[in-house]
N, C-alpha and C. Protein backbone atom coordinates (compact mmCIF):
# COMPACT_ATOMS: atom_id res chain seq x y z
N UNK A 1 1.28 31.79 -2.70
CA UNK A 1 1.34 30.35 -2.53
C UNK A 1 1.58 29.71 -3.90
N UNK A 2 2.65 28.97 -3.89
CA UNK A 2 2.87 28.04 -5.26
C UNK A 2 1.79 27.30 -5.69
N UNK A 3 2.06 26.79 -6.71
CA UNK A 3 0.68 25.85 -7.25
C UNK A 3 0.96 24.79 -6.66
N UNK A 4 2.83 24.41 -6.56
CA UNK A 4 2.62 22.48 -5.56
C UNK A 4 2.06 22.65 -3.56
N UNK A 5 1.90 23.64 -3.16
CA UNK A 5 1.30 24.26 -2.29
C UNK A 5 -0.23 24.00 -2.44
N UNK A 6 -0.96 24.78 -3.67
CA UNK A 6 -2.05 25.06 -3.53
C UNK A 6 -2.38 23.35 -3.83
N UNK A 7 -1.91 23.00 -4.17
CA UNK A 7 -2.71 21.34 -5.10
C UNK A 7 -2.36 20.66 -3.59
N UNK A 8 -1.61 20.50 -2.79
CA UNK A 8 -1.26 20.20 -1.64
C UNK A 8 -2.43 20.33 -0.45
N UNK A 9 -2.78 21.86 -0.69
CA UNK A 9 -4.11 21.87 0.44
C UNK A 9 -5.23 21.82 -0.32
N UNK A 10 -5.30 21.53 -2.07
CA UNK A 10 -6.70 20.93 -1.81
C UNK A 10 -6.69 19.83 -1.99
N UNK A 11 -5.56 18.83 -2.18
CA UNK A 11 -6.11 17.39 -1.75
C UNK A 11 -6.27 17.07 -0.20
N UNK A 12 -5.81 18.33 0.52
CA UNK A 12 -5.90 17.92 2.18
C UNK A 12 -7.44 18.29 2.36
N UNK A 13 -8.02 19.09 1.77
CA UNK A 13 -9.58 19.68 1.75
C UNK A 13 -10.10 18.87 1.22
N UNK A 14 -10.06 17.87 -0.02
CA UNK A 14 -10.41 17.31 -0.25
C UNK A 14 -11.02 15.68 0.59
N UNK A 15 -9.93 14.89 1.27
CA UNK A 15 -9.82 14.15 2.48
C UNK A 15 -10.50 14.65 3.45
N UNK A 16 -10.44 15.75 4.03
CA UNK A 16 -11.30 16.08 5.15
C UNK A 16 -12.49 16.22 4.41
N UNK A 17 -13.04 16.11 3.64
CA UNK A 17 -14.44 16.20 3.13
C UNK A 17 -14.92 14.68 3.23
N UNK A 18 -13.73 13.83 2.78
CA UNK A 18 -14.42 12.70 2.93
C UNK A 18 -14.42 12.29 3.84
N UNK A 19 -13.51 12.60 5.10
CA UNK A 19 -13.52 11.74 6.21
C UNK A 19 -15.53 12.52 6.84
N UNK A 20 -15.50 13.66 6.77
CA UNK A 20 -16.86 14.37 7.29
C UNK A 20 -18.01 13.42 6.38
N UNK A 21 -17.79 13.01 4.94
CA UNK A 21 -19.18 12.42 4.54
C UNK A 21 -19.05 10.85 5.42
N UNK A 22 -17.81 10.21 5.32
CA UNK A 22 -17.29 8.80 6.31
C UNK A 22 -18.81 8.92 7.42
N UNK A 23 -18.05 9.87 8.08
CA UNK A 23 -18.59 10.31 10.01
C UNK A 23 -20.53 10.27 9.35
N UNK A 24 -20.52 10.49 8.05
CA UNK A 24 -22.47 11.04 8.02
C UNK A 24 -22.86 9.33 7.97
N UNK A 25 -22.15 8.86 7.43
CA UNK A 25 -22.20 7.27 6.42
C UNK A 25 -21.26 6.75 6.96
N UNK A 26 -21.24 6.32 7.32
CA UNK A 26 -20.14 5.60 8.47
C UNK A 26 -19.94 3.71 7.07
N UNK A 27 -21.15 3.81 6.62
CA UNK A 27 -21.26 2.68 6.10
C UNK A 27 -20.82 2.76 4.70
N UNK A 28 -20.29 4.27 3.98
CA UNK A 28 -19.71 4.26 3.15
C UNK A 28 -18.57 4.45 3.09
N UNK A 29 -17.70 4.62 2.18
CA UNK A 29 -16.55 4.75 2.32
C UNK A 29 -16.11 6.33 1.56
N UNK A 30 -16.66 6.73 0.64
CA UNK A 30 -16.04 8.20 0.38
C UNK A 30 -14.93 8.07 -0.36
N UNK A 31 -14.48 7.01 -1.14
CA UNK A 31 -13.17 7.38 -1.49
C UNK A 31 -12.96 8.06 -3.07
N UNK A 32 -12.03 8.85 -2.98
CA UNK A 32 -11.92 9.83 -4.01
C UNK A 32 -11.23 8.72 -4.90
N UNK A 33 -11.64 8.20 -6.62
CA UNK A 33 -11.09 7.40 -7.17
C UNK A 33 -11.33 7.67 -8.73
N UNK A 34 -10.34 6.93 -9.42
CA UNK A 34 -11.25 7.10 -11.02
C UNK A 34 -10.39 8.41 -11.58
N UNK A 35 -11.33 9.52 -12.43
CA UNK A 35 -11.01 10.66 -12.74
C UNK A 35 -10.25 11.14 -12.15
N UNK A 36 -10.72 11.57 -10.80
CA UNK A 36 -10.42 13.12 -10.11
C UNK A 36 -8.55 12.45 -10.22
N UNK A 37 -8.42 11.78 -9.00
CA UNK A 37 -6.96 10.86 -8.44
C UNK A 37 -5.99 10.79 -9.75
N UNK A 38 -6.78 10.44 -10.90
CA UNK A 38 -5.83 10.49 -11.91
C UNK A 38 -5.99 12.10 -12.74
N UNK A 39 -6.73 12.83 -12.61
CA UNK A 39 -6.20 14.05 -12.99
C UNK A 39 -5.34 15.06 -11.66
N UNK A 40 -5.57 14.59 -10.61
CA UNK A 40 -4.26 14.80 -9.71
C UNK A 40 -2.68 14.50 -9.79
N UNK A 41 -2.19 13.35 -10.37
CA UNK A 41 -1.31 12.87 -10.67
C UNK A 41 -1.00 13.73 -11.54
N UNK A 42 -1.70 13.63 -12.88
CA UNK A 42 -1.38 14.46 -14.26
C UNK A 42 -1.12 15.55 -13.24
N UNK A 43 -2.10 16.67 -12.65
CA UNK A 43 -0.97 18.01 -12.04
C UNK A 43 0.23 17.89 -11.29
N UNK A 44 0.32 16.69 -10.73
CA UNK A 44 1.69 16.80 -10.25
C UNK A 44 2.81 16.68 -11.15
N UNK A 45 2.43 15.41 -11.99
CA UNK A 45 3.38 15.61 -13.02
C UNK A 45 4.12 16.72 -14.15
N UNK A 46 2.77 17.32 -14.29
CA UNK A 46 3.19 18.71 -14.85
C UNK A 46 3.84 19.60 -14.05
N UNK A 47 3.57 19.97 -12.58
CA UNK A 47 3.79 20.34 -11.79
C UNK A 47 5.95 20.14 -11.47
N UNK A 48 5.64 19.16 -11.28
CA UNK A 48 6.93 18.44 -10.81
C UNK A 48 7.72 17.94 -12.20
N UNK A 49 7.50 17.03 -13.19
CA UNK A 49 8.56 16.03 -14.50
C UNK A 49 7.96 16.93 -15.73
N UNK A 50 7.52 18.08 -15.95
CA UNK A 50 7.72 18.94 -16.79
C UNK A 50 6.71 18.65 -18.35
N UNK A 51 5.75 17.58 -17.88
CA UNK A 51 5.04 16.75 -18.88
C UNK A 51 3.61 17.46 -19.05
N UNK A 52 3.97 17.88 -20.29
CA UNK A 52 3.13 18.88 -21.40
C UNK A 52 1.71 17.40 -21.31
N UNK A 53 0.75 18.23 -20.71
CA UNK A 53 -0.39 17.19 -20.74
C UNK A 53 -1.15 17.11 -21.84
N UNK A 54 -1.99 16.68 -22.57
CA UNK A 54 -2.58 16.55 -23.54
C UNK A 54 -4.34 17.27 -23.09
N UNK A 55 -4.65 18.04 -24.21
CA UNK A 55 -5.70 18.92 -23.96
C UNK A 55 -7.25 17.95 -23.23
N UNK A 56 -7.25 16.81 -24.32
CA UNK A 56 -8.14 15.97 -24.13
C UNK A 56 -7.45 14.94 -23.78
N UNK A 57 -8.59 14.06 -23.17
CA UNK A 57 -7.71 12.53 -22.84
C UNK A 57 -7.28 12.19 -24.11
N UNK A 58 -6.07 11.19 -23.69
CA UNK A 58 -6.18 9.77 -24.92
C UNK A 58 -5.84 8.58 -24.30
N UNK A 59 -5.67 7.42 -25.27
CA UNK A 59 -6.20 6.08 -25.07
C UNK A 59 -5.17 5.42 -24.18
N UNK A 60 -3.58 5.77 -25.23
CA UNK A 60 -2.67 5.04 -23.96
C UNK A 60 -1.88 6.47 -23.14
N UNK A 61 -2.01 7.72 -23.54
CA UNK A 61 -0.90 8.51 -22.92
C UNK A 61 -1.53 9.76 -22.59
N UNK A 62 -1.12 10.35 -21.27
CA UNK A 62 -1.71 11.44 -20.63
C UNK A 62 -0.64 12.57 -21.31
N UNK A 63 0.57 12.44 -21.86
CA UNK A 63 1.02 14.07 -22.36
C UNK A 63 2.39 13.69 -22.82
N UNK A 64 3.51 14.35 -22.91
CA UNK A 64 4.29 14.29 -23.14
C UNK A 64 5.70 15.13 -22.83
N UNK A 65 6.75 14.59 -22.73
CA UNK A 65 8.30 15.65 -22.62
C UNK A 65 9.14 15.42 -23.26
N UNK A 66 9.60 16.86 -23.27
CA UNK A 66 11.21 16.64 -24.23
C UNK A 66 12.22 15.50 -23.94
N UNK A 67 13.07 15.54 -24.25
CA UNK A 67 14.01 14.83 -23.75
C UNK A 67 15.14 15.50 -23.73
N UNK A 68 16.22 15.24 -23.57
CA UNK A 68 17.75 15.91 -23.35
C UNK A 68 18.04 15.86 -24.81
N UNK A 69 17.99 15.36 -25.48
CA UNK A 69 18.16 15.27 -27.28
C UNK A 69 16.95 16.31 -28.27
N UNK A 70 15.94 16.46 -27.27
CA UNK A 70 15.06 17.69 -27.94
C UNK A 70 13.91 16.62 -28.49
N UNK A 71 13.96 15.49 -28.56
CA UNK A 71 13.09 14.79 -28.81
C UNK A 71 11.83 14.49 -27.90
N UNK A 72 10.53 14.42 -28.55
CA UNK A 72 9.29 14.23 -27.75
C UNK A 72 8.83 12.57 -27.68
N UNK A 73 8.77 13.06 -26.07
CA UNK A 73 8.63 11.09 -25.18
C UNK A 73 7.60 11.16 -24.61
N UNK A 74 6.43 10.59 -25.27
CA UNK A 74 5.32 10.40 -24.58
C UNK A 74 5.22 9.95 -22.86
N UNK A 75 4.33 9.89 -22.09
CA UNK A 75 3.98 9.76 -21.07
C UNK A 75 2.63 9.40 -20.75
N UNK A 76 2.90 8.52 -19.56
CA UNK A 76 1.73 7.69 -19.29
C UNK A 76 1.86 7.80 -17.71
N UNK A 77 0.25 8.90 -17.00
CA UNK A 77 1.13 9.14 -15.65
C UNK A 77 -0.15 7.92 -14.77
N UNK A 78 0.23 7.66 -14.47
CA UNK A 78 -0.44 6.07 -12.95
C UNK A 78 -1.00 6.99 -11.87
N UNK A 79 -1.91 7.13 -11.01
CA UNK A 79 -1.67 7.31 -9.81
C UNK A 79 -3.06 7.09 -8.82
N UNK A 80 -2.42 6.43 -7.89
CA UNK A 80 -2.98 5.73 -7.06
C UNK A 80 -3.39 6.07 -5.50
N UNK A 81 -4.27 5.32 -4.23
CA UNK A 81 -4.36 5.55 -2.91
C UNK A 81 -3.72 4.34 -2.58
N UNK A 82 -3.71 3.58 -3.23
CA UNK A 82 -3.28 1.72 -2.80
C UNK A 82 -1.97 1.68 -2.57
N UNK A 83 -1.11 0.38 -2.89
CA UNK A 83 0.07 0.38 -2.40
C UNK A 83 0.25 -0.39 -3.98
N UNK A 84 -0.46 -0.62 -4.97
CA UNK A 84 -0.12 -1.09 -6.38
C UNK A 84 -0.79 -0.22 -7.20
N UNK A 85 -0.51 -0.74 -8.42
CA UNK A 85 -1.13 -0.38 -9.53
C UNK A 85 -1.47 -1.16 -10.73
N UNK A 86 -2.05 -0.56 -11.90
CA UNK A 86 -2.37 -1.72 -12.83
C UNK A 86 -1.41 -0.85 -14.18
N UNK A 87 -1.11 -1.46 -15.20
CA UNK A 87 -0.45 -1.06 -16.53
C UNK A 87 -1.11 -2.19 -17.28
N UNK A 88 -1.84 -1.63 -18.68
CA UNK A 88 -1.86 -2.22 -19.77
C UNK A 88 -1.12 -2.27 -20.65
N UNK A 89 -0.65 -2.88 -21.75
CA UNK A 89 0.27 -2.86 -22.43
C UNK A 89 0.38 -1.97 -23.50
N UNK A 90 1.81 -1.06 -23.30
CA UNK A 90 1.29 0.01 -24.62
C UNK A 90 1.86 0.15 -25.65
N UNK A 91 1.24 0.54 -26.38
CA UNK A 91 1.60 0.73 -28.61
C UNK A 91 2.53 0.64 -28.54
N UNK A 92 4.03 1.45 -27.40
CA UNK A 92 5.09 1.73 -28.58
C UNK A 92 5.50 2.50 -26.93
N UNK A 93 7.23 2.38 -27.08
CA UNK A 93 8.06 2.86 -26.01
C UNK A 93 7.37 4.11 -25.48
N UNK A 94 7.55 4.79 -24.05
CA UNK A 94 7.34 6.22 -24.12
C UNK A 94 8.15 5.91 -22.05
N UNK A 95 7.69 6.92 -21.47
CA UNK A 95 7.49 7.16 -20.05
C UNK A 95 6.43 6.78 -19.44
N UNK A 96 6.57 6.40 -17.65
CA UNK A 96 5.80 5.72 -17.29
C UNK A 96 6.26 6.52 -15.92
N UNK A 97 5.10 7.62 -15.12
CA UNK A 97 5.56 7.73 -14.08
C UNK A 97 4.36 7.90 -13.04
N UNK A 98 4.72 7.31 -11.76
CA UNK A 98 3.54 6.50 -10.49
C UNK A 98 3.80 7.24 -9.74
N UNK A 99 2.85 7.89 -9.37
CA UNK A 99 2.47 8.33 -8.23
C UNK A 99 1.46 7.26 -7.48
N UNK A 100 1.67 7.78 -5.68
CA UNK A 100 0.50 7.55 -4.64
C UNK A 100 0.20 8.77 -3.73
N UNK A 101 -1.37 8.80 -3.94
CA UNK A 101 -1.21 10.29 -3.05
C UNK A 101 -1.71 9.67 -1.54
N UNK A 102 -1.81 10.83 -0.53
CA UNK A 102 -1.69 10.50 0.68
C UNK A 102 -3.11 11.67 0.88
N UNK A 103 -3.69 11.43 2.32
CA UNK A 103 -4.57 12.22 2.59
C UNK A 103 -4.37 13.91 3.18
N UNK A 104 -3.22 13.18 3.72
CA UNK A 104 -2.76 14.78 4.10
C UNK A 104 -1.85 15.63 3.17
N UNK A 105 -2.24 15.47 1.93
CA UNK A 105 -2.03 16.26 0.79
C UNK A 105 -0.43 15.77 0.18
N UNK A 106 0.15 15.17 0.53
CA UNK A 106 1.66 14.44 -0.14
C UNK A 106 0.89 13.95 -1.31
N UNK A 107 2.42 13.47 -1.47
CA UNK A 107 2.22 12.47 -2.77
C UNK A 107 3.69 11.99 -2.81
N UNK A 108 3.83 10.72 -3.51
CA UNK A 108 5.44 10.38 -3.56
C UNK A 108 5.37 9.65 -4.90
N UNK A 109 6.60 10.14 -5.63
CA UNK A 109 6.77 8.96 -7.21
C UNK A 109 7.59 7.94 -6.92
N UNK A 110 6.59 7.38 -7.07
CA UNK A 110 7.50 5.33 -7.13
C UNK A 110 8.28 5.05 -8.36
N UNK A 111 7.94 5.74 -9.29
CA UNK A 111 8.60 5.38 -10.79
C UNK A 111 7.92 6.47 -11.78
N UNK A 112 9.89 6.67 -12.52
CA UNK A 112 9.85 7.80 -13.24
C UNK A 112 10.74 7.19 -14.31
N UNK A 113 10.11 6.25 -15.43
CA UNK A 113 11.55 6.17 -16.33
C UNK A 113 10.57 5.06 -17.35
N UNK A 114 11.16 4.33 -18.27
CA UNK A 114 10.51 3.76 -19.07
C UNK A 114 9.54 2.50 -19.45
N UNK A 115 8.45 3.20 -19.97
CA UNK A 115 7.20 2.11 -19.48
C UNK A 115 7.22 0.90 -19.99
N UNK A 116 8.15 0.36 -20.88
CA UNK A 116 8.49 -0.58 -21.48
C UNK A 116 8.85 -1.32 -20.54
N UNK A 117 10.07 -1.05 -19.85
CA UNK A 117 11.00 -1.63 -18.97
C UNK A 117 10.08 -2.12 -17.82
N UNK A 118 9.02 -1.71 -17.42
CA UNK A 118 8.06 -2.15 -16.15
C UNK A 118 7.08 -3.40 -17.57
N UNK A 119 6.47 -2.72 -18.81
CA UNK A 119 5.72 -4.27 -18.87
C UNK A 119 6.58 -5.23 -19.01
N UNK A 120 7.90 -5.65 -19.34
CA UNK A 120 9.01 -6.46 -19.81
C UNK A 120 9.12 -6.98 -18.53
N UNK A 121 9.06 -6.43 -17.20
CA UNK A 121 8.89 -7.15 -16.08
C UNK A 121 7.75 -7.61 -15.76
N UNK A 122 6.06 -7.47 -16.05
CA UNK A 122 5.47 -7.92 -16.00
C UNK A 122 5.04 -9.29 -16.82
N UNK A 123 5.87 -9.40 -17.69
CA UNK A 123 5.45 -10.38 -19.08
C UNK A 123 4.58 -11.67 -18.26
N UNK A 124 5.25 -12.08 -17.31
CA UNK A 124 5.40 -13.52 -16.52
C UNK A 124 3.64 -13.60 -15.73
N UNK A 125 3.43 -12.18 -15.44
CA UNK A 125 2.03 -12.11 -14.72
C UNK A 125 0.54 -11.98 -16.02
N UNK A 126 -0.18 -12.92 -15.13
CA UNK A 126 -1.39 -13.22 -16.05
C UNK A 126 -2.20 -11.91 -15.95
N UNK A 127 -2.80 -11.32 -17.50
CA UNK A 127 -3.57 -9.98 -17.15
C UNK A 127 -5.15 -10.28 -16.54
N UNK A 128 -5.76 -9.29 -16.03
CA UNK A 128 -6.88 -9.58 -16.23
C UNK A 128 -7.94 -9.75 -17.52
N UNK A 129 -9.40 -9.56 -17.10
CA UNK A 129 -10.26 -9.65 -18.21
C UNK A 129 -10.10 -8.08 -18.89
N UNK A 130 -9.22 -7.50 -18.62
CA UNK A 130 -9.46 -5.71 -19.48
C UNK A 130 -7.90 -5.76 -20.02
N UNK A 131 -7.32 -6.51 -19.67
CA UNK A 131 -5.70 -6.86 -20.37
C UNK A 131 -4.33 -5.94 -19.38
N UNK A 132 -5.20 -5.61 -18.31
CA UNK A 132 -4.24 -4.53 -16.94
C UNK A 132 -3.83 -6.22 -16.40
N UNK A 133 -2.04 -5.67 -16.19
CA UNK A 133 -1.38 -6.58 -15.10
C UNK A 133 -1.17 -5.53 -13.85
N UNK A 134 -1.02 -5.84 -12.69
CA UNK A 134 -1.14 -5.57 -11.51
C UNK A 134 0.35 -5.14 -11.06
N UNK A 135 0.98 -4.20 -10.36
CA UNK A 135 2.44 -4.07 -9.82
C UNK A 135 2.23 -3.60 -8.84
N UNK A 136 2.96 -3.73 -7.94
CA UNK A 136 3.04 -3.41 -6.55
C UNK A 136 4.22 -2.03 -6.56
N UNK A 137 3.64 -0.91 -5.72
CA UNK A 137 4.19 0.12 -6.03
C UNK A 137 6.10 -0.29 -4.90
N UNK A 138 6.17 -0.67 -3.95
CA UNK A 138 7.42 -1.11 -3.67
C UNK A 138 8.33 -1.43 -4.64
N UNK A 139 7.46 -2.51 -5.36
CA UNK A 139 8.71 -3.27 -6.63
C UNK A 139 9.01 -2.17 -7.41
N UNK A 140 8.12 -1.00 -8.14
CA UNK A 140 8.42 -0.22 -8.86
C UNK A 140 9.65 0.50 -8.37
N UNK A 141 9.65 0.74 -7.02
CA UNK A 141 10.48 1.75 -6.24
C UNK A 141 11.84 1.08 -6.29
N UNK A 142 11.71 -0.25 -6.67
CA UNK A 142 13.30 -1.00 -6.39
C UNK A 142 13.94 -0.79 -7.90
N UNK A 143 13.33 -0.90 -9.00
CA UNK A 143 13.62 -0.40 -10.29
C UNK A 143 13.86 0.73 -10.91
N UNK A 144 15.33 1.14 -10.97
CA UNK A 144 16.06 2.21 -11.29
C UNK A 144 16.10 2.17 -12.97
């Protein structure tokens, strides 16, 4: 079994765990968020856009890839259960790529290309109190 296989059935194991704690707690919700969801993304990305992750976190960028010129382009990977996302504004050009995962173990990228080019469309939207503007993963999908 491949690894985009194996990461496939355990986010489906994963979901059925929560729907079973749901059914105990009916009054909670269970949702997988935070860490885990975004170190899921990072494996897909590595998995799938070839992006050398970074050992430890850092502040604005989860890893990095070559480029067709041999040059190294940081990366900043998003990923979400919602139908948006949030971007803060970052240091200095790199990659910007969104995922949303699904319960039955998918996942789909809304946007794979430069993170500049998405805040330059956000300029117009007010941030919040942590300095994240908000995008709706559709709009991302319309931006080539």
């Amino acid at each position: 079994m491949s690894q985009l296989d194996q990461l496939k059935e355990a986010i489906k194991d994963l979901y059925f765990s929560v729907a079973k704690l749901h059914s105990a707690f009916p009054d909670r919700r269970f949702t997988p968020d935070g860490r885990m969801v975004g170190d899921i993304g990072e494996a897909i990305a590595f998995l799938k856009f070839h992006v050398i992750l970074d050992k430890k976190s850092k502040k604005h960028w989860d890893g990095y890839r070559i480029d067709l010129a041999g040059k190294e382009c940081k990366v900043q990977v998003k990923t979400t259960q919602k139908d948006e996302t949030y971007l803060k504004k970052p240091p200095h050009n790199g990659d910007l790529i969104v995922f949303k995962i699904y319960s039955n173990g998918n996942w789909k990228c809304y946007y794979n290309g430069s993170i500049m080019k998405i805040w330059k469309l956000l300029k117009h939207k007010k941030p919040d109190s942590t300095g994240a503007k908000i995008i709706k993963l559709n709009k991302l999908e319309e931006i080539k």
